[in-house]
Protein backbone atom coordinates (compact mmCIF):
# COMPACT_ATOMS: atom_id res chain seq x y z
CA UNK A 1 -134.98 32.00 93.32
CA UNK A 2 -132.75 29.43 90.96
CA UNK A 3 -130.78 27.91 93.86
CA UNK A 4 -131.53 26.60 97.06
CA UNK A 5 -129.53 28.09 100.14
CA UNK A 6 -126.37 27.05 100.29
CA UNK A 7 -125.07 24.91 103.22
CA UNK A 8 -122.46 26.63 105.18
CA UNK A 9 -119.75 24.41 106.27
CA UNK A 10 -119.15 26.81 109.46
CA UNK A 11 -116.87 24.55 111.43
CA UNK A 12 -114.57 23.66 108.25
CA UNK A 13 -114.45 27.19 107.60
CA UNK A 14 -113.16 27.93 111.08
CA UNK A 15 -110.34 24.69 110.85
CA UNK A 16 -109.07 25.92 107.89
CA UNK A 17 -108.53 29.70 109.19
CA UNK A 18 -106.93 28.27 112.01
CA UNK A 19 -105.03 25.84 110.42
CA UNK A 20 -103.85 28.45 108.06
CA UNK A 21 -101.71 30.96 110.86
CA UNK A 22 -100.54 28.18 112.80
CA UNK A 23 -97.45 28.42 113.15
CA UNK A 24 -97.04 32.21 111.88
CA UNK A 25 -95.49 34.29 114.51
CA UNK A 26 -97.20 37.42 112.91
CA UNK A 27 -100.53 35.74 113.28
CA UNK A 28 -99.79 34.87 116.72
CA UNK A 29 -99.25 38.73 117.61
CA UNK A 30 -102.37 39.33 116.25
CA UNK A 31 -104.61 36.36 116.91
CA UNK A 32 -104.16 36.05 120.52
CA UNK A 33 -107.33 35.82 121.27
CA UNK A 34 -108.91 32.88 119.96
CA UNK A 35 -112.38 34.34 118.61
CA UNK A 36 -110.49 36.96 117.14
CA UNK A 37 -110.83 34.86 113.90
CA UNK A 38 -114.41 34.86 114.34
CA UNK A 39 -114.26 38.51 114.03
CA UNK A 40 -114.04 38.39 110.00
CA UNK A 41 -117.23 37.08 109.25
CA UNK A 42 -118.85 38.48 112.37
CA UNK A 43 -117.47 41.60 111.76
CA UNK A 44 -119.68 43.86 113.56
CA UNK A 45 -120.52 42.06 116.47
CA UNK A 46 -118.09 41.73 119.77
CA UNK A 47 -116.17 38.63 120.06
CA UNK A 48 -118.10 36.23 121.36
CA UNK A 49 -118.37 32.14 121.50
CA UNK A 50 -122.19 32.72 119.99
CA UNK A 51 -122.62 35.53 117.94
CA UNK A 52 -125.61 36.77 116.32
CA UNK A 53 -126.51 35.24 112.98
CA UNK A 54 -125.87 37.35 109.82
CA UNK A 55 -129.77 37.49 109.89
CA UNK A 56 -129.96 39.57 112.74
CA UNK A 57 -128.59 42.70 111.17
CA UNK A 58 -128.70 41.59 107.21
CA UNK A 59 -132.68 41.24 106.42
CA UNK A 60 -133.94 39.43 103.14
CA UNK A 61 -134.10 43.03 101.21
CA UNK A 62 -131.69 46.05 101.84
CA UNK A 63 -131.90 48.03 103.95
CA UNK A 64 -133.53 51.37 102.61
CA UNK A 65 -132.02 53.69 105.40
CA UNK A 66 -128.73 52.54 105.61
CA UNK A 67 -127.34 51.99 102.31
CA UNK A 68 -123.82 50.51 103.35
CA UNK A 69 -125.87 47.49 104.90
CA UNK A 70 -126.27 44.92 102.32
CA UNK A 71 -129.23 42.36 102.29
CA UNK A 72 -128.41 38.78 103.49
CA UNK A 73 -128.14 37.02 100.23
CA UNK A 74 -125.48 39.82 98.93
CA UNK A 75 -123.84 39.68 102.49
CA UNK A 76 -123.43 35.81 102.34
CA UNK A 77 -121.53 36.72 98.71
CA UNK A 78 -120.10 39.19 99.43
CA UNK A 79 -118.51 37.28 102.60
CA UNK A 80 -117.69 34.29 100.75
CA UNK A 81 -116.64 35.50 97.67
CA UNK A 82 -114.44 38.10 98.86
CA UNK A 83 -112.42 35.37 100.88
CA UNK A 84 -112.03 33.07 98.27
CA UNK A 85 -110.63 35.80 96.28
CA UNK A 86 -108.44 37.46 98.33
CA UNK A 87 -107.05 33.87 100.07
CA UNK A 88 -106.56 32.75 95.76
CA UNK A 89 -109.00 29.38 97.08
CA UNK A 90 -110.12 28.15 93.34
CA UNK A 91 -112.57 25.48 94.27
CA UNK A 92 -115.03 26.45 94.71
CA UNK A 93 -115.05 29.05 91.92
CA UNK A 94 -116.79 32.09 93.18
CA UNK A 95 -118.70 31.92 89.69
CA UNK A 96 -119.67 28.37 90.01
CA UNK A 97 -123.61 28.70 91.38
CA UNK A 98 -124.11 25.07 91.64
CA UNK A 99 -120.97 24.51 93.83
CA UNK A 100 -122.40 26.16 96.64
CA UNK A 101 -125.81 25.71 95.58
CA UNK A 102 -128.37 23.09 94.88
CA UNK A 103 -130.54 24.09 91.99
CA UNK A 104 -134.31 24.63 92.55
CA UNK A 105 -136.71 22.03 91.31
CA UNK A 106 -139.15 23.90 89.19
CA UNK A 107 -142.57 22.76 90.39
């Protein structure tokens, strides 16, 4: 309720992932397909060139009768957080609310 939604930059996002094996012959093995990249974010979903939105399975709340299925807001972090970690990206911090985030005018 402090921030506003953040604005995904979807397309950069993709760029950068693909920018990122080019050139890597493991990748290539792998990544043959080329909405196989899609498949990390859209994890549960079958490759496709429009997937469902995370909305579609992630509601506003948790889920009460499937614990493993977060609620959109903790899927979105969990998503984006996790990738910045693991891939060592430092800016944005994962930590840093307002980089993401505008702040919500009180009022």
């Amino acid at each position: 309720d402090q921030y506003e939604p953040a604005k995904l930059p979807h397309r950069q996002i993709v760029y950068k992932l693909l920018d990122n094996i080019k050139g890597d012959r493991l990748a290539a093995t792998f990544h043959t397909d080329s909405l196989t990249i899609c498949q990390g974010c859209h994890h549960q979903s079958p490759p496709s060139e429009n997937p469902p939105r995370c909305g579609s399975c992630h509601d506003r709340q948790a889920a009460t009768k499937d614990g493993d299925r977060p609620s959109l807001v903790a899927a979105y972090h969990q998503q984006c957080m996790t990738c910045h970690d693991r891939m060592g990206i430092v800016k944005p911090a994962t930590q840093d609310c307002v980089a993401c985030h505008q702040k919500r005018q009180n009022g």
